[in-house]
N, C-alpha and C. Protein backbone atom coordinates (compact mmCIF):
# COMPACT_ATOMS: atom_id res chain seq x y z
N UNK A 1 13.33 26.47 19.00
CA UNK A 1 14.23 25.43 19.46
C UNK A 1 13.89 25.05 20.89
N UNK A 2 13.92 23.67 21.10
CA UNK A 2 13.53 23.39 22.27
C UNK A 2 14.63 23.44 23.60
N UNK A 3 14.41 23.27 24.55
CA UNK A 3 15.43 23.19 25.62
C UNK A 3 17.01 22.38 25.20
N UNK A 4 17.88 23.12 25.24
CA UNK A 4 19.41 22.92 24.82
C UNK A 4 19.67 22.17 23.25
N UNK A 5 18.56 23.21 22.60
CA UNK A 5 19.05 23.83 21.61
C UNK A 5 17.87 22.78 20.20
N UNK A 6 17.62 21.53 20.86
CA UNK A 6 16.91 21.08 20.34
C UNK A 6 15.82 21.08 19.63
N UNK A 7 15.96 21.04 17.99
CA UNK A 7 14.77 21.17 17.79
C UNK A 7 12.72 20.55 18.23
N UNK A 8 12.19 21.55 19.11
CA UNK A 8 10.71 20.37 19.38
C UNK A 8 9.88 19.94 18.52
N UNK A 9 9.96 20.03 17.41
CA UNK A 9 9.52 18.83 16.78
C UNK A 9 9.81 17.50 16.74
N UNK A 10 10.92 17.23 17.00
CA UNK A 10 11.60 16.07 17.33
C UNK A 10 11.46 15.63 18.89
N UNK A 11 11.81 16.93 19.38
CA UNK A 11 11.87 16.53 20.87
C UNK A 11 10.84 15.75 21.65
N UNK A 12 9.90 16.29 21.15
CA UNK A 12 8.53 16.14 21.91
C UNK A 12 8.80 14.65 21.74
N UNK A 13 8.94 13.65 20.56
CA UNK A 13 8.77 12.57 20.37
C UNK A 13 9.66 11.60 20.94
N UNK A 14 11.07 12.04 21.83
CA UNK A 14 12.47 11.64 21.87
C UNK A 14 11.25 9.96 23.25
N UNK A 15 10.11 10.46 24.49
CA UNK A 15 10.06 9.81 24.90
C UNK A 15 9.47 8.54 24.09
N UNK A 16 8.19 8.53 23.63
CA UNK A 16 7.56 7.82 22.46
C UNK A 16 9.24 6.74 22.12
N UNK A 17 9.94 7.68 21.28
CA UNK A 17 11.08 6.82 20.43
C UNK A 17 11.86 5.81 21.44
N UNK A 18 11.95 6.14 22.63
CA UNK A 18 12.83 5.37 23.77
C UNK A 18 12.13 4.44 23.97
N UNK A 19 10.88 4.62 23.83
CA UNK A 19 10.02 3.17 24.59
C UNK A 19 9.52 2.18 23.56
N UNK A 20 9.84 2.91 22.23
CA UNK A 20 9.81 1.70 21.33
C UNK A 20 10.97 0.92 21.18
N UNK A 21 12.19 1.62 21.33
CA UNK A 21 13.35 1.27 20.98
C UNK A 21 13.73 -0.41 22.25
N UNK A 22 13.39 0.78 23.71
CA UNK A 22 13.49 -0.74 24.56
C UNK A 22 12.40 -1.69 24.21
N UNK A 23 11.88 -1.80 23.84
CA UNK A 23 10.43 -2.83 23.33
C UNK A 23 11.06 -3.37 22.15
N UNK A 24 11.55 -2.97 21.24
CA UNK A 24 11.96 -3.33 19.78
C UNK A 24 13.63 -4.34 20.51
N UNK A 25 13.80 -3.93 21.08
CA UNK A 25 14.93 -4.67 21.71
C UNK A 25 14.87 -6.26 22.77
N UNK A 26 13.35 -5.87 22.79
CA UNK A 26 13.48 -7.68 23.32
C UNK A 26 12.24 -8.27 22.24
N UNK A 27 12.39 -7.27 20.93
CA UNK A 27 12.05 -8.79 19.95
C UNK A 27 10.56 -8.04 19.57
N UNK A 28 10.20 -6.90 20.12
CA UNK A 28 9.06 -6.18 19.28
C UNK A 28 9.05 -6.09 18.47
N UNK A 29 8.32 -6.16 16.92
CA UNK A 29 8.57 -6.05 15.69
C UNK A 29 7.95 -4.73 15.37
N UNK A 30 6.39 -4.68 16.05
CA UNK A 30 5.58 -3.83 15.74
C UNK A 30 6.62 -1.93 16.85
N UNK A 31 6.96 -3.32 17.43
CA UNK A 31 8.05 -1.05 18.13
C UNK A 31 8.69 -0.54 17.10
N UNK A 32 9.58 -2.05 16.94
CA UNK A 32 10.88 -1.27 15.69
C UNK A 32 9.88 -0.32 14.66
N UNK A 33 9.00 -1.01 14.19
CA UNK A 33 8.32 0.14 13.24
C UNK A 33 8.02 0.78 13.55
N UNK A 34 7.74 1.28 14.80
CA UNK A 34 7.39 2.60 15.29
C UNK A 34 8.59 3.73 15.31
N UNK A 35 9.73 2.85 16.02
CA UNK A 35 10.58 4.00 15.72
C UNK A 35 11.16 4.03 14.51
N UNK A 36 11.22 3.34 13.42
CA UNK A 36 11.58 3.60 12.03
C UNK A 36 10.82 4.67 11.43
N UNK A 37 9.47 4.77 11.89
CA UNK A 37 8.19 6.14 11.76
C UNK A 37 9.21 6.98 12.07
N UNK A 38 9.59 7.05 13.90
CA UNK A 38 9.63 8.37 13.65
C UNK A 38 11.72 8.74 13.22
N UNK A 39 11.95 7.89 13.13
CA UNK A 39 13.34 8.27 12.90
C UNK A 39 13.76 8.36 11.13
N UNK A 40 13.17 7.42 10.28
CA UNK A 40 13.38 7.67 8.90
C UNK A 40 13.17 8.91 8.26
N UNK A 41 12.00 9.53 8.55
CA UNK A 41 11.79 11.10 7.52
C UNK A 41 12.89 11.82 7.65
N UNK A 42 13.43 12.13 9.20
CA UNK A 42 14.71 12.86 9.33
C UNK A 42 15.65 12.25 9.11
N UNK A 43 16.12 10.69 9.28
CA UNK A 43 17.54 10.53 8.59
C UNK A 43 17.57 9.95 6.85
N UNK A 44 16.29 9.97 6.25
CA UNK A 44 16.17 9.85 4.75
C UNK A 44 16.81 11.67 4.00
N UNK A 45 16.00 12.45 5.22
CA UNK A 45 16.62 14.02 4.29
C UNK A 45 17.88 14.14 4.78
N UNK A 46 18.37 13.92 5.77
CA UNK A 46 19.78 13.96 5.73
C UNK A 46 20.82 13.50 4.77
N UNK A 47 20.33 12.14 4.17
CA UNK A 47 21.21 10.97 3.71
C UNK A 47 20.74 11.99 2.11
N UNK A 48 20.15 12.16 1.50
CA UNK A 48 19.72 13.21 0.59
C UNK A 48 20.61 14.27 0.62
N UNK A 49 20.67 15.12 1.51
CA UNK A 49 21.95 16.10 1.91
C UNK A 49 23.23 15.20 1.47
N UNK A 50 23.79 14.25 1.55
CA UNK A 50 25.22 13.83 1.17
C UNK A 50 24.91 12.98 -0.33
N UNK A 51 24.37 11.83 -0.68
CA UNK A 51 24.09 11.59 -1.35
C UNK A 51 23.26 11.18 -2.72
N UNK A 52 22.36 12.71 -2.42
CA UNK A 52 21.84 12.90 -3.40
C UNK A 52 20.51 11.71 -3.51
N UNK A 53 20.48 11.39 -4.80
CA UNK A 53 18.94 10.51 -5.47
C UNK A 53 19.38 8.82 -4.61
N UNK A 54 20.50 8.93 -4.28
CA UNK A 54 20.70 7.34 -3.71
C UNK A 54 20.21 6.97 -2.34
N UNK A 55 19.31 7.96 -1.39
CA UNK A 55 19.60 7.96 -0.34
C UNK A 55 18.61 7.00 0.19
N UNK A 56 17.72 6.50 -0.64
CA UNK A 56 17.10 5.32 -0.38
C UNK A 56 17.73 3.86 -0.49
N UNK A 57 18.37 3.82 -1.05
CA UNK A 57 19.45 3.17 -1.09
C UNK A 57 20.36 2.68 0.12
N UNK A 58 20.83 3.89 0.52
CA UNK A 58 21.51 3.55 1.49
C UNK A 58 20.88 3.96 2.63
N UNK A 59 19.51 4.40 2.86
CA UNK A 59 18.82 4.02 4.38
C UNK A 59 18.77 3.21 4.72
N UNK A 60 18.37 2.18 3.15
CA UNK A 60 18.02 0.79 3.77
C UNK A 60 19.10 -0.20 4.28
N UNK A 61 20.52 0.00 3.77
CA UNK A 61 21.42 -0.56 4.23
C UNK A 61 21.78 0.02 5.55
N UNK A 62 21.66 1.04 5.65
CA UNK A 62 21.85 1.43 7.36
C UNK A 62 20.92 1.02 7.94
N UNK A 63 19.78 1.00 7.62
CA UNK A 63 18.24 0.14 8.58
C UNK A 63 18.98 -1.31 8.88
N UNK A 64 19.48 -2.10 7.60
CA UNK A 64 20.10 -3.42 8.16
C UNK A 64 20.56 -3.49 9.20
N UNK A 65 21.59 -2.37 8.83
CA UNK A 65 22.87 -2.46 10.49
C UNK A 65 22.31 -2.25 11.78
N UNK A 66 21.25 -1.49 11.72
CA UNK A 66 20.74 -0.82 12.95
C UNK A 66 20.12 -2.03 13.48
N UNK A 67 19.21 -2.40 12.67
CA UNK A 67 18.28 -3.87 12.92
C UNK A 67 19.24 -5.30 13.84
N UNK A 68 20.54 -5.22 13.30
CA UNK A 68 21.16 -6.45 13.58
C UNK A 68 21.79 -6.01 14.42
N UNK A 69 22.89 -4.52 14.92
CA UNK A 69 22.91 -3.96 15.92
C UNK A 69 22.38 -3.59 16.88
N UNK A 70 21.01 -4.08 16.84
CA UNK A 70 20.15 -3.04 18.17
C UNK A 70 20.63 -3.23 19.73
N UNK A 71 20.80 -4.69 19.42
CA UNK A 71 20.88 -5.58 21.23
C UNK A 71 22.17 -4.80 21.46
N UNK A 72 23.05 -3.87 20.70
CA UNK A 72 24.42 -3.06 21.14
C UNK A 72 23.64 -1.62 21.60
N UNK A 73 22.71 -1.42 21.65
CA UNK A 73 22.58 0.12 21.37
C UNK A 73 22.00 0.33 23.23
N UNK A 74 22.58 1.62 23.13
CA UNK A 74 22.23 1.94 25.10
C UNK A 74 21.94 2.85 25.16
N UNK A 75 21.28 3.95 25.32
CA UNK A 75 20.83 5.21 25.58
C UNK A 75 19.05 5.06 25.18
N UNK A 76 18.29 6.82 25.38
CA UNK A 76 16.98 7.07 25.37
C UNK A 76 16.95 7.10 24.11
N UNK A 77 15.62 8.02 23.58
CA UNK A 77 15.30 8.77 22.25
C UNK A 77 16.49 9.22 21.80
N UNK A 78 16.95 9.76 22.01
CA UNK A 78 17.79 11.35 21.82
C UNK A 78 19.09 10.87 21.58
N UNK A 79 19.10 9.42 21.78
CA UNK A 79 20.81 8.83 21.59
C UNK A 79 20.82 8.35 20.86
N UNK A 80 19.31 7.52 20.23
CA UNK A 80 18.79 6.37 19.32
C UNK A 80 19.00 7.48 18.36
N UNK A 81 18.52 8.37 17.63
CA UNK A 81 18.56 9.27 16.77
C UNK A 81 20.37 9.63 16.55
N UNK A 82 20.89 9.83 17.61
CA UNK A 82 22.28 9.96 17.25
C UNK A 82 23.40 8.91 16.44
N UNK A 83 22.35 7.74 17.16
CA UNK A 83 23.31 6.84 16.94
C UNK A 83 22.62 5.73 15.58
N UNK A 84 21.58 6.35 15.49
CA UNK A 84 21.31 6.05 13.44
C UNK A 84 22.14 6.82 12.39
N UNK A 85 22.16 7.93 12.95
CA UNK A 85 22.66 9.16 11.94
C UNK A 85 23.90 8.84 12.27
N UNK A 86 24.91 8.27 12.95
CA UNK A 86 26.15 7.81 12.85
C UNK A 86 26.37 6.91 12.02
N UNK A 87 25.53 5.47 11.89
CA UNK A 87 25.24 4.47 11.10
C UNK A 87 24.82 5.09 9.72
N UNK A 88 24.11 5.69 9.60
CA UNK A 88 23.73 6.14 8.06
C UNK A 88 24.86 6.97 7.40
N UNK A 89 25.43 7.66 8.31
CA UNK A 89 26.76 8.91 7.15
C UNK A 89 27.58 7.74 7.50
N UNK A 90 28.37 7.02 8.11
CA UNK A 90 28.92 5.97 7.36
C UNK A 90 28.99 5.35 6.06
N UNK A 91 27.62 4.73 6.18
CA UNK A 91 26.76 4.01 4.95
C UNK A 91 27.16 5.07 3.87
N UNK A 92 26.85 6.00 3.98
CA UNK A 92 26.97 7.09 3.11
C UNK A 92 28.41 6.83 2.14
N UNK A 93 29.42 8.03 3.47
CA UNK A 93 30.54 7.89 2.97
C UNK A 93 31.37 6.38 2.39
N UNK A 94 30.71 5.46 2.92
CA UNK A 94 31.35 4.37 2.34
C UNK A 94 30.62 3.91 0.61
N UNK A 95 29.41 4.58 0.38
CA UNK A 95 28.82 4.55 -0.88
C UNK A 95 29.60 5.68 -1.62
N UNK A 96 29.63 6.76 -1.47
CA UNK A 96 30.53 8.02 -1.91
C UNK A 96 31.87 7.30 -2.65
N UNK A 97 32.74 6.37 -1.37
CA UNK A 97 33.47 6.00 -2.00
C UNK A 97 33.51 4.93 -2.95
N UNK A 98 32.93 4.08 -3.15
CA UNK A 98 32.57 3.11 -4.41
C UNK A 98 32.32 3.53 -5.19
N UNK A 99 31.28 4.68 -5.35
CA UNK A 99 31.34 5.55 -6.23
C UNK A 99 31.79 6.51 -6.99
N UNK A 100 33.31 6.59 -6.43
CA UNK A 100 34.30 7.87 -6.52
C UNK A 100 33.56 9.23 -6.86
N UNK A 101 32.31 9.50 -6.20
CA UNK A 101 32.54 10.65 -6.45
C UNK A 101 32.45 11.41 -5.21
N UNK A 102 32.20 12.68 -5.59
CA UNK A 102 32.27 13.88 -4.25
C UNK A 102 30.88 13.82 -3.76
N UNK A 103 30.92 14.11 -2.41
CA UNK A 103 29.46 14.50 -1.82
C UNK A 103 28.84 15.80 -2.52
N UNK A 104 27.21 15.31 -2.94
CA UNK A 104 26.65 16.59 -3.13
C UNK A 104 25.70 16.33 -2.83
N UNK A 105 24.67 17.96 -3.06
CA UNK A 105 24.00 18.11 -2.21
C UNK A 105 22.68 17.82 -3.32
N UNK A 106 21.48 17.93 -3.32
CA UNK A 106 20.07 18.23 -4.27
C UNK A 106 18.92 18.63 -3.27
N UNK A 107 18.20 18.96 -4.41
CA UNK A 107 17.19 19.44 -3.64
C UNK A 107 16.36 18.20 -2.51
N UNK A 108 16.02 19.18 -1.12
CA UNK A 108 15.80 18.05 -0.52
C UNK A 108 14.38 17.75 -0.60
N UNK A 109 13.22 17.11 -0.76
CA UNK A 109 12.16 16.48 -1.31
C UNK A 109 10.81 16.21 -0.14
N UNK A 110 9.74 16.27 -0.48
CA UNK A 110 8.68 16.52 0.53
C UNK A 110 9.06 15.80 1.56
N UNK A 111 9.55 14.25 1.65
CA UNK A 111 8.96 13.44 2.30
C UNK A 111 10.18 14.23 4.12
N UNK A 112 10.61 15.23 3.84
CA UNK A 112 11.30 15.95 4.69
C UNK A 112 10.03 16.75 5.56
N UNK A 113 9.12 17.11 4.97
CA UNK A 113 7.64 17.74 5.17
C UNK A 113 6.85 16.74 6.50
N UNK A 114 7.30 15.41 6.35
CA UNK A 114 6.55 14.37 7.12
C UNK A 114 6.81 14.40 8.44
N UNK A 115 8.06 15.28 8.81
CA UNK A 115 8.19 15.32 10.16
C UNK A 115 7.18 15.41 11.13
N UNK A 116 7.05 14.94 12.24
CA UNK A 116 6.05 14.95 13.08
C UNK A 116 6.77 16.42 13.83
N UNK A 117 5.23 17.59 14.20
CA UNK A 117 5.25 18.43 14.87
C UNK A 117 5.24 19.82 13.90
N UNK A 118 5.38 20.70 14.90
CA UNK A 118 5.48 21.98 14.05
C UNK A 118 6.58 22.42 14.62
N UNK A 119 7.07 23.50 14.13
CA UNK A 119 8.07 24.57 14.36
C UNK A 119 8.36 25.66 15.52
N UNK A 120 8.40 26.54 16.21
CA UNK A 120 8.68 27.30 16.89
C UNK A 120 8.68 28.77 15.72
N UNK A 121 7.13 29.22 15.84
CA UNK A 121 7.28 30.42 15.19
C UNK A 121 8.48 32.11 15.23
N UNK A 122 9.03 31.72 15.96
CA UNK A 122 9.80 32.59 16.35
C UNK A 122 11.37 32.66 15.90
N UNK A 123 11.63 31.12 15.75
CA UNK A 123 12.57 30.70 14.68
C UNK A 123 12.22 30.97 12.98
N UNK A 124 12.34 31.84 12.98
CA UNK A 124 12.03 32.47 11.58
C UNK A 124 12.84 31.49 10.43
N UNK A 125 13.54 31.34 10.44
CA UNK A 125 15.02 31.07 9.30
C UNK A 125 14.17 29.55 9.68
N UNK A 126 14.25 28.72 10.73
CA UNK A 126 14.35 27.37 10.55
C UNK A 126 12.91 27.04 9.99
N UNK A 127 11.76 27.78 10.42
CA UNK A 127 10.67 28.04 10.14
C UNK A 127 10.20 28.27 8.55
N UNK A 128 11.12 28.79 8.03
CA UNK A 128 11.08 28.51 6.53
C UNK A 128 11.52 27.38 6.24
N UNK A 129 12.32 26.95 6.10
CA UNK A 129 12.76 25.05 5.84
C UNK A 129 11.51 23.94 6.06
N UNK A 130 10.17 24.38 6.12
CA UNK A 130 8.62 23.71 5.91
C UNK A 130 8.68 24.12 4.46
N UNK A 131 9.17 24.78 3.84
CA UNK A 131 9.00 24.63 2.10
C UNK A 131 10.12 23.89 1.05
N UNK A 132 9.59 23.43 -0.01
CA UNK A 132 10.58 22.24 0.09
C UNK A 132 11.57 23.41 -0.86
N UNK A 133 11.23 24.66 -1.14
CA UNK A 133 12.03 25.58 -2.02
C UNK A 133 13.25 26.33 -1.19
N UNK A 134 13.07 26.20 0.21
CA UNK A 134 13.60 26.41 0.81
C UNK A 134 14.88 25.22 1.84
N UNK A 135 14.17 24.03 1.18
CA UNK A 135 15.04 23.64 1.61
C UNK A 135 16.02 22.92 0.80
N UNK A 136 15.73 23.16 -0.61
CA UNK A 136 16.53 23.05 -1.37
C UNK A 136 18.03 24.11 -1.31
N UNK A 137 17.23 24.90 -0.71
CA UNK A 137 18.54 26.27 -0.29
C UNK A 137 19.76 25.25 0.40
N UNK A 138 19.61 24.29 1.50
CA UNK A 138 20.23 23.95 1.99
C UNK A 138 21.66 23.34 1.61
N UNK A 139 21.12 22.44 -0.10
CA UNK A 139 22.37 21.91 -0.72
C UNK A 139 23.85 23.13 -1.43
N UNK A 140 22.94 24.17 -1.20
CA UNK A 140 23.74 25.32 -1.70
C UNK A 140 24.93 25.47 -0.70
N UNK A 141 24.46 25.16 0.84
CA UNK A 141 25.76 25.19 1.65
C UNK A 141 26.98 24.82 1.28
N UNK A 142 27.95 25.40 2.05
CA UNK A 142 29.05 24.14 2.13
C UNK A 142 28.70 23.24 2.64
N UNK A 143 29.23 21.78 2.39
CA UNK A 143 29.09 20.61 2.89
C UNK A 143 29.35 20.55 4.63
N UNK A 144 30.21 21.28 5.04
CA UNK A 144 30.14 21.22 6.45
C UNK A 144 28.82 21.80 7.37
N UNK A 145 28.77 23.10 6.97
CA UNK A 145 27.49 23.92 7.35
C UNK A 145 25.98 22.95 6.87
N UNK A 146 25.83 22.57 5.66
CA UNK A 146 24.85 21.87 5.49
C UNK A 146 24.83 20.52 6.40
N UNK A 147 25.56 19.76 6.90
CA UNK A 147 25.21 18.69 7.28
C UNK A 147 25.08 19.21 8.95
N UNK A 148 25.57 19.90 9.66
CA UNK A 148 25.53 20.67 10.60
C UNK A 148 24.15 20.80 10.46
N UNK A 149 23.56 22.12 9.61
CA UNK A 149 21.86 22.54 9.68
C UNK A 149 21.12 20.92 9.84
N UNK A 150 21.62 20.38 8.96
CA UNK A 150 20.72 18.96 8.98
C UNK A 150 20.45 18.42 10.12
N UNK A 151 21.97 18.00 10.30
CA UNK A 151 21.65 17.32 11.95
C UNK A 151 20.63 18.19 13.19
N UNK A 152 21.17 19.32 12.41
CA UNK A 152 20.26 20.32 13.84
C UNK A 152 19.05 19.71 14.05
N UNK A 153 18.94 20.20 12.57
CA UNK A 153 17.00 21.33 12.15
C UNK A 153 16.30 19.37 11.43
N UNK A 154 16.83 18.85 10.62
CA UNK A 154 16.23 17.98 10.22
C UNK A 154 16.22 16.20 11.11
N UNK A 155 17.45 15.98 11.37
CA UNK A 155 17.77 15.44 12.41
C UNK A 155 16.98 15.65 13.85
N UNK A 156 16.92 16.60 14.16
CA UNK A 156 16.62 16.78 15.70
C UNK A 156 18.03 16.86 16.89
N UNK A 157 19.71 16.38 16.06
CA UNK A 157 20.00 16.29 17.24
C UNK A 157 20.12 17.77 17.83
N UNK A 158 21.17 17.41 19.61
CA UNK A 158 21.46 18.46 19.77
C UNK A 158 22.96 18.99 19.54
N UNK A 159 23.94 20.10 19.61
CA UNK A 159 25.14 20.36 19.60
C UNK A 159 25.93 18.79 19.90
N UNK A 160 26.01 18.95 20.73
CA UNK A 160 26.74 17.07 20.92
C UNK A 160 26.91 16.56 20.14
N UNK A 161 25.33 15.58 19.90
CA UNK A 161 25.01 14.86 19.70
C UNK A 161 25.63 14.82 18.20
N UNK A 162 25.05 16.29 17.38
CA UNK A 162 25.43 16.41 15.69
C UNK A 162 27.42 16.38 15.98
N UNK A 163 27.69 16.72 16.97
CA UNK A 163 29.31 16.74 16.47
C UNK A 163 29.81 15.27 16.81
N UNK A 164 29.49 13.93 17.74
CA UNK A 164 29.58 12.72 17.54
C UNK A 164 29.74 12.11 16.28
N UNK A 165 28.17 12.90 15.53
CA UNK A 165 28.34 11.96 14.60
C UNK A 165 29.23 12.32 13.46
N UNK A 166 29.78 14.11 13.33
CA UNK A 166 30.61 14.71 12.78
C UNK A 166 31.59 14.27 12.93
N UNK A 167 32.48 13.59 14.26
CA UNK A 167 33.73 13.21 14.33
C UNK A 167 34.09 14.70 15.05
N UNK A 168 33.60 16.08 15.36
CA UNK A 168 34.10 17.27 15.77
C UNK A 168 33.82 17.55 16.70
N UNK A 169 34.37 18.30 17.13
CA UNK A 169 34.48 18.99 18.49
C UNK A 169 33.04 20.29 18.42
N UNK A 170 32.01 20.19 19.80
CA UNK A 170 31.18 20.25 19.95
C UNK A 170 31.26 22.40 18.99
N UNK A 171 32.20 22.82 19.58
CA UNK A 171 32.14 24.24 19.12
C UNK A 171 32.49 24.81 17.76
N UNK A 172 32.88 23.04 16.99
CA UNK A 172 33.57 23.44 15.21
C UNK A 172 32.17 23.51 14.34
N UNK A 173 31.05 22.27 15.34
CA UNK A 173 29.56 22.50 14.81
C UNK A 173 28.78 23.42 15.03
N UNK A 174 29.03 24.09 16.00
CA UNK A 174 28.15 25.07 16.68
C UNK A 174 28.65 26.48 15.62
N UNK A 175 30.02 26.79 15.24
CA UNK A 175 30.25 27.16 14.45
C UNK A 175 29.71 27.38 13.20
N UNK A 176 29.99 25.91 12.30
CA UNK A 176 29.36 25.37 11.25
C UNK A 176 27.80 25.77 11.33
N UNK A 177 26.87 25.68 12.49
CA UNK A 177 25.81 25.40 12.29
C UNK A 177 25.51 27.09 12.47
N UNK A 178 26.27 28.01 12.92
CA UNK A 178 25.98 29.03 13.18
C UNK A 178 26.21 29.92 11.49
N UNK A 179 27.24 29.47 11.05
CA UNK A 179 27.42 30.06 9.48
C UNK A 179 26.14 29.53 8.55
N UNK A 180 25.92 28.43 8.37
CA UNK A 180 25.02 27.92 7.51
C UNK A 180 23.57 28.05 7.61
N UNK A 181 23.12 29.08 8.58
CA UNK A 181 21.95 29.20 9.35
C UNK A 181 21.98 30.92 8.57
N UNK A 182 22.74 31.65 9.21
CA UNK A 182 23.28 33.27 8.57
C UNK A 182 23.34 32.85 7.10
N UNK A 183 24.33 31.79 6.08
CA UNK A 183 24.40 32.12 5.23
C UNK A 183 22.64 31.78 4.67
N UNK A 184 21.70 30.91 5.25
CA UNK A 184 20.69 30.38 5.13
C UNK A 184 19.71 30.94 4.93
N UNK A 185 19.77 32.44 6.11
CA UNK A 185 18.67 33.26 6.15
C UNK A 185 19.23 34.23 4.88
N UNK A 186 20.41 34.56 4.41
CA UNK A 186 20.80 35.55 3.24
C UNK A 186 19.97 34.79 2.03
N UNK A 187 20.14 33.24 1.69
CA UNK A 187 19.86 32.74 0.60
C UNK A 187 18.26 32.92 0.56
N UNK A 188 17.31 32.81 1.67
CA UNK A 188 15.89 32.84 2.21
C UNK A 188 15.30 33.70 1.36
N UNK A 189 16.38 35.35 1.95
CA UNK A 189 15.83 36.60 1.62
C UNK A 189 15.49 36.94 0.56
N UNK A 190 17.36 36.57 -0.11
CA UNK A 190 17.43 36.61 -1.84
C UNK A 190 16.47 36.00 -2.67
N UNK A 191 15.87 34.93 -2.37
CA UNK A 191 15.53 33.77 -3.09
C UNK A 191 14.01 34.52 -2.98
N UNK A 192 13.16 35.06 -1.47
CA UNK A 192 11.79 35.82 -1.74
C UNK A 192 11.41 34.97 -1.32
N UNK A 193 11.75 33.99 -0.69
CA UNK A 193 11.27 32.41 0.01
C UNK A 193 10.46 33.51 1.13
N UNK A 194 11.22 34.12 1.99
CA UNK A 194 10.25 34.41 3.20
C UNK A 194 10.62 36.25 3.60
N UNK A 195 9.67 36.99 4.15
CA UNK A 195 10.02 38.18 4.32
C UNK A 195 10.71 38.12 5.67
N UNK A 196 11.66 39.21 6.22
CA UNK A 196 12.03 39.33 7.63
C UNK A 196 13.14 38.48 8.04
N UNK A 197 13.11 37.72 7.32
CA UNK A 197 14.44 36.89 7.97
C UNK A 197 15.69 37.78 7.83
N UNK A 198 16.38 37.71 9.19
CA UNK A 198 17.86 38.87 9.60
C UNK A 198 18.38 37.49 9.47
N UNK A 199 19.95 38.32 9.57
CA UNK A 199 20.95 37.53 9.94
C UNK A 199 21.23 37.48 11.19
N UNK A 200 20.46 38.82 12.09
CA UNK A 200 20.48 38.23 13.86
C UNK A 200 19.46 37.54 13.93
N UNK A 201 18.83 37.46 13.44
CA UNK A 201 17.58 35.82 13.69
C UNK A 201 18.53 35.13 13.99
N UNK A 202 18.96 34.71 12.20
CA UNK A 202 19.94 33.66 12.34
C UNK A 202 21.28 33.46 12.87
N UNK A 203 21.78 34.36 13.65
CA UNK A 203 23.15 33.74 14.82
C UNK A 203 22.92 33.48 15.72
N UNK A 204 21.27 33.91 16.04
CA UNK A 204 20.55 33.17 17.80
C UNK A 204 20.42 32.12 17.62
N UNK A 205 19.66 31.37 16.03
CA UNK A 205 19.43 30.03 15.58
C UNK A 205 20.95 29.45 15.92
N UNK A 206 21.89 29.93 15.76
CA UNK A 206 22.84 29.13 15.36
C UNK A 206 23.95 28.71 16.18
N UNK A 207 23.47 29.75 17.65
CA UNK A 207 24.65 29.48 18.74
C UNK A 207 23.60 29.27 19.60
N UNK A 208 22.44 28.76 19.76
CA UNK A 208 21.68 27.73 20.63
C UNK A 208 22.46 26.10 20.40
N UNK A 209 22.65 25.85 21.77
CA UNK A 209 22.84 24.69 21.95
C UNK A 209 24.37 24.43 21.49
């Protein structure tokens, strides 16, 4: 995890994403696609985490909003990412409900693999979630804890940032993200996904940041 708690795979990219975003904002076409690069892989597996096989579906309707919203949007990298993943679980929950049904979870699918960067070998538990068998573990969460890990680990955000878009208070996620990380590394073990993973791995994973 990178500095305050952040995952660096993401991080590394937060400057890159800021300078497309101000460029895409006075009418760049070729920025916006840059940061749709790097912001879609992580908020496509998220939107997967709540709604399942539809989540292409409703990226693209959150891409609309974002697109026609941009000239509103104010912050760096690191806010731009927050403030998609606010726009997309919207999108979400407002598809959920047309649909009457409940949020669930499925397995989450390579294109989660596309993230730019590598991992922090030392993060054992998050360090497994590079297999997609493992990160199918994730829908097994509760829905709170899972969207928590998401925002963390797949997302990039940080504590904050994931409880903004939660609607919660910064320590109900840190919480959340601290259970679903422990219950994460138990499912890891069981499952033969990876050797060594503790559950004190995973409460350092989970009360960073």
């Amino acid at each position: 995890m990178g500095q305050g708690g952040e995952p660096r795979r993401v991080q590394a990219f937060d400057g890159e994403l800021g300078v497309a975003v101000a460029r895409a904002q006075e009418g760049d076409e070729a920025a916006f696609a840059v940061a749709y690069r790097l912001v879609q892989p992580g908020l496509l597996g998220y939107l997967r985490g709540i709604v399942g096989d539809d989540a292409e579906d409703v990226a693209s309707d959150a891409w609309l909003e974002i697109a026609r919203d941009l000239g509103r949007f104010k912050g760096d990298g690191a806010g731009f990412r927050g403030w998609t993943a606010t726009i997309a679980r919207h999108r979400a929950l407002d598809h959920l409900r047309r649909q009457k049904v409940r949020p669930r979870g499925t397995a989450l699918e390579n294109d989660l693999l596309e993230l730019p960067g590598v991992l922090d070998t030392h993060d054992q538990a998050l360090e497994s979630l590079s297999t997609v068998q493992a990160l199918a573990l994730v829908a097994r969460l509760p829905r709170d804890q899972a969207e928590a890990v998401l925002l963390r680990v797949v997302v990039g955000l940080d504590g904050p940032a994931a409880a903004r878009v939660l609607g919660k208070r910064p320590g109900a996620v840190r919480t959340a993200t601290h259970r679903g990380l422990k219950r994460l590394a138990q499912l890891l073990r069981a499952e033969g996904v990876v050797e060594g993973v503790t559950e004190d791995g995973a409460r350092t994973l989970g009360e960073s940041g």
